[in-house]
N, C-alpha and C. Protein backbone atom coordinates (compact mmCIF):
# COMPACT_ATOMS: atom_id res chain seq x y z
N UNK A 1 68.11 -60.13 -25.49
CA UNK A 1 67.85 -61.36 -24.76
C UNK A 1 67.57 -61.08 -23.28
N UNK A 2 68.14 -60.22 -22.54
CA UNK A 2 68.03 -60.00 -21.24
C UNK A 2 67.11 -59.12 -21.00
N UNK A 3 66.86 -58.10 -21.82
CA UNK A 3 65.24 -57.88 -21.93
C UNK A 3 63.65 -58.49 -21.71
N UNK A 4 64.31 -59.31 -22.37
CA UNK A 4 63.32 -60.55 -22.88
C UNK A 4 62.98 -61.03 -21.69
N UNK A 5 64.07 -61.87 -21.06
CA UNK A 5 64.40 -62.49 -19.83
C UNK A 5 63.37 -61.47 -18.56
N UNK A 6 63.80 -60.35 -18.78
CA UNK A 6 63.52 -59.68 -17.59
C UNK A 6 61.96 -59.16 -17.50
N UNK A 7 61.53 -59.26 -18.94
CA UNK A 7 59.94 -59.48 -18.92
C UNK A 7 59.26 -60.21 -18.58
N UNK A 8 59.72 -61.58 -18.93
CA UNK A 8 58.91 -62.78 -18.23
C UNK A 8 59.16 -63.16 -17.25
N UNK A 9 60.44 -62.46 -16.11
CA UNK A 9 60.44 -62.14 -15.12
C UNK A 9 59.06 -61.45 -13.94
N UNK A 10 59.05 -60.35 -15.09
CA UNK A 10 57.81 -59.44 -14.72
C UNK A 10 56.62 -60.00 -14.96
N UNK A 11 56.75 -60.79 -15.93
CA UNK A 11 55.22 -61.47 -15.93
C UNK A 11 54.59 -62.37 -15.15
N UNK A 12 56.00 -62.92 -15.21
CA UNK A 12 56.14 -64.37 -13.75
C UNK A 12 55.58 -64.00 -12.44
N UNK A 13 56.43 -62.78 -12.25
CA UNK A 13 56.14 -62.09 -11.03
C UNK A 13 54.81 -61.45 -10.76
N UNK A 14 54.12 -61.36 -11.56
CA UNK A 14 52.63 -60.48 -11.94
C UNK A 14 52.01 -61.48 -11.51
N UNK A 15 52.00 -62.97 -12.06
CA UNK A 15 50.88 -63.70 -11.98
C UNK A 15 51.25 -64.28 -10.53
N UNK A 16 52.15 -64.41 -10.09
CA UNK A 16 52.38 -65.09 -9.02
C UNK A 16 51.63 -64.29 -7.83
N UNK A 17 51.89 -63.20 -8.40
CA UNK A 17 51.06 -62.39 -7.28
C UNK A 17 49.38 -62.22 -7.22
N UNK A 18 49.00 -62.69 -8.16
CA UNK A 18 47.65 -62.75 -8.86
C UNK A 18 46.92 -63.97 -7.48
N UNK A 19 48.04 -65.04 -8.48
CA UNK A 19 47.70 -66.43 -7.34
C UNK A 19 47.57 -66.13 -5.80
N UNK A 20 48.70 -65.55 -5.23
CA UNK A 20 49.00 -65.64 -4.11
C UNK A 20 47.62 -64.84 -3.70
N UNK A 21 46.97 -63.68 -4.22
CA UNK A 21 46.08 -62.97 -3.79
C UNK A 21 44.84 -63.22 -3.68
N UNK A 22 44.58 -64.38 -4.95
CA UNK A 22 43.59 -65.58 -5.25
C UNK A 22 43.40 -65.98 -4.20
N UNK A 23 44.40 -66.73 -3.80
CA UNK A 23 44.14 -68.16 -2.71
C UNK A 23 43.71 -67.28 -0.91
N UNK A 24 44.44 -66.53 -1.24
CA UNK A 24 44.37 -65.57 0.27
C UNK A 24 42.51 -65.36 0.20
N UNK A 25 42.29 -64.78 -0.84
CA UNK A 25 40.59 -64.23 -0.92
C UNK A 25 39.79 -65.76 -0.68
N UNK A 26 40.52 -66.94 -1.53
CA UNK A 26 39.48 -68.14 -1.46
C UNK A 26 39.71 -68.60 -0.01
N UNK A 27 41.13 -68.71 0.75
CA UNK A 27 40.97 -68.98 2.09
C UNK A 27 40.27 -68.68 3.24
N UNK A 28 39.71 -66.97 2.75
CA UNK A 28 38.90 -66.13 4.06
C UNK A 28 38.08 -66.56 3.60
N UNK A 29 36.98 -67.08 2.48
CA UNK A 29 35.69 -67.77 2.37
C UNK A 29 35.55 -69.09 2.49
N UNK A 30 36.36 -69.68 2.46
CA UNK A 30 36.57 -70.57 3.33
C UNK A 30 36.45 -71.05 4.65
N UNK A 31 37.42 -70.24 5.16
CA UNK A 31 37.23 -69.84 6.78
C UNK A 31 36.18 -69.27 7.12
N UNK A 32 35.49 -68.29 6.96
CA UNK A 32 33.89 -67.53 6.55
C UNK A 32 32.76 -68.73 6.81
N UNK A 33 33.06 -69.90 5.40
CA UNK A 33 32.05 -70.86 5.77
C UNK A 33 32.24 -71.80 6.87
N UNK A 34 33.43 -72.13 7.23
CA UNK A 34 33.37 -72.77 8.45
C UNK A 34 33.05 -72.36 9.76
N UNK A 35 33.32 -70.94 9.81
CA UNK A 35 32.70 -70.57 10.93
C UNK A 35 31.21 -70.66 10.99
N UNK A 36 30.30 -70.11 9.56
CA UNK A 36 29.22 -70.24 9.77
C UNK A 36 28.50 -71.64 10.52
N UNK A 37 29.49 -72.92 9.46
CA UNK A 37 28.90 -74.19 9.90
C UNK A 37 29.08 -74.35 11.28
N UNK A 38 29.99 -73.92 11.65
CA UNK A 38 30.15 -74.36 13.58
C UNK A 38 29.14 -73.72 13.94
N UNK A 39 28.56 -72.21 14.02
CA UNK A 39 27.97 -71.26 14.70
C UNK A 39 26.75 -72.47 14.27
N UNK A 40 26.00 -72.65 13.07
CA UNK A 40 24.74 -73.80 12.76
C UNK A 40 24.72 -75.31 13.42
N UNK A 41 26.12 -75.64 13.94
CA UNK A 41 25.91 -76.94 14.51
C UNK A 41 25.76 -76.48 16.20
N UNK A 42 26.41 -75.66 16.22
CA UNK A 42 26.41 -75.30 17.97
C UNK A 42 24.97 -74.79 18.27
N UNK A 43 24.44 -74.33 17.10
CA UNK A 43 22.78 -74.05 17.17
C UNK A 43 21.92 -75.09 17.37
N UNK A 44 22.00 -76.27 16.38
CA UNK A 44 21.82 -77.71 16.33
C UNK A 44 21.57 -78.32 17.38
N UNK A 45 23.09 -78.04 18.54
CA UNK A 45 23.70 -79.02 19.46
C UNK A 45 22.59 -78.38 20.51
N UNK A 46 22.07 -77.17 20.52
CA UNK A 46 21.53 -76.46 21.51
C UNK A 46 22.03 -75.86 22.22
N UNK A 47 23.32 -75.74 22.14
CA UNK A 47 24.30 -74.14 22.91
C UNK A 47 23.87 -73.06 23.21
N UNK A 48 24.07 -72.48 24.26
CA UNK A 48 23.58 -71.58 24.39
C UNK A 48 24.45 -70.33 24.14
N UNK A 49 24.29 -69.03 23.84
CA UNK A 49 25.55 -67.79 23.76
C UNK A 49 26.36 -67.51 24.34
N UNK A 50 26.31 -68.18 25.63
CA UNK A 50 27.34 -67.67 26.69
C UNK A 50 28.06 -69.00 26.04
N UNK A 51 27.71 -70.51 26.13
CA UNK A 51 28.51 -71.54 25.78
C UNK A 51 29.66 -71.11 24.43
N UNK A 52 28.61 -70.63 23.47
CA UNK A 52 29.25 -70.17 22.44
C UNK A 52 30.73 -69.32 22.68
N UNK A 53 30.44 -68.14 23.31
CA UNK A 53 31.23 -67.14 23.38
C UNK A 53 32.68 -67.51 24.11
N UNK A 54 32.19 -68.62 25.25
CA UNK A 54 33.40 -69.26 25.83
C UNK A 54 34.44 -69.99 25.02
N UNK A 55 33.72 -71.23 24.41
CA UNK A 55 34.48 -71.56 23.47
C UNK A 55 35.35 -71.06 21.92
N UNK A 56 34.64 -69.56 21.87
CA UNK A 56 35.33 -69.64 20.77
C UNK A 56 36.33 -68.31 21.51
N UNK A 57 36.26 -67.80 22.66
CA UNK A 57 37.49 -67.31 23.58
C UNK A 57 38.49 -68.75 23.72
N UNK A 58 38.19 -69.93 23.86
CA UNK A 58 39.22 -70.42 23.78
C UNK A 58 40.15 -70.57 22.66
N UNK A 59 39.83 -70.99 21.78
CA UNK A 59 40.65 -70.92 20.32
C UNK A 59 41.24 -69.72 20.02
């Protein structure tokens, strides 16, 4: 029984880590596309590179 137990422990623990590694990879493409969209609206807005570079030294 505690065998048992301590497998689906391990399995538990397997997938959890699966997820956690999931969401980490889907968050940086995420973040990835939002940066792109800012860098395309600040293009949009007519910014210039120096404007650019300031603002994103602020954040």
């Amino acid at each position: 029984m505690e065998e048992t137990l301590q497998r689906l422990q391990g399995r538990f623990q397997a997938i959890s880590e699966q997820l956690e590694s999931k969401n980490i990879l889907l968050m940086g493409s995420r973040i990835d596309h939002l940066e792109k969209n800012v860098d395309e609206l600040m293009t949009h807005a007519g910014m210039e590179d120096q404007e650019k570079k300031s603002m994103l030294e602020m954040s």
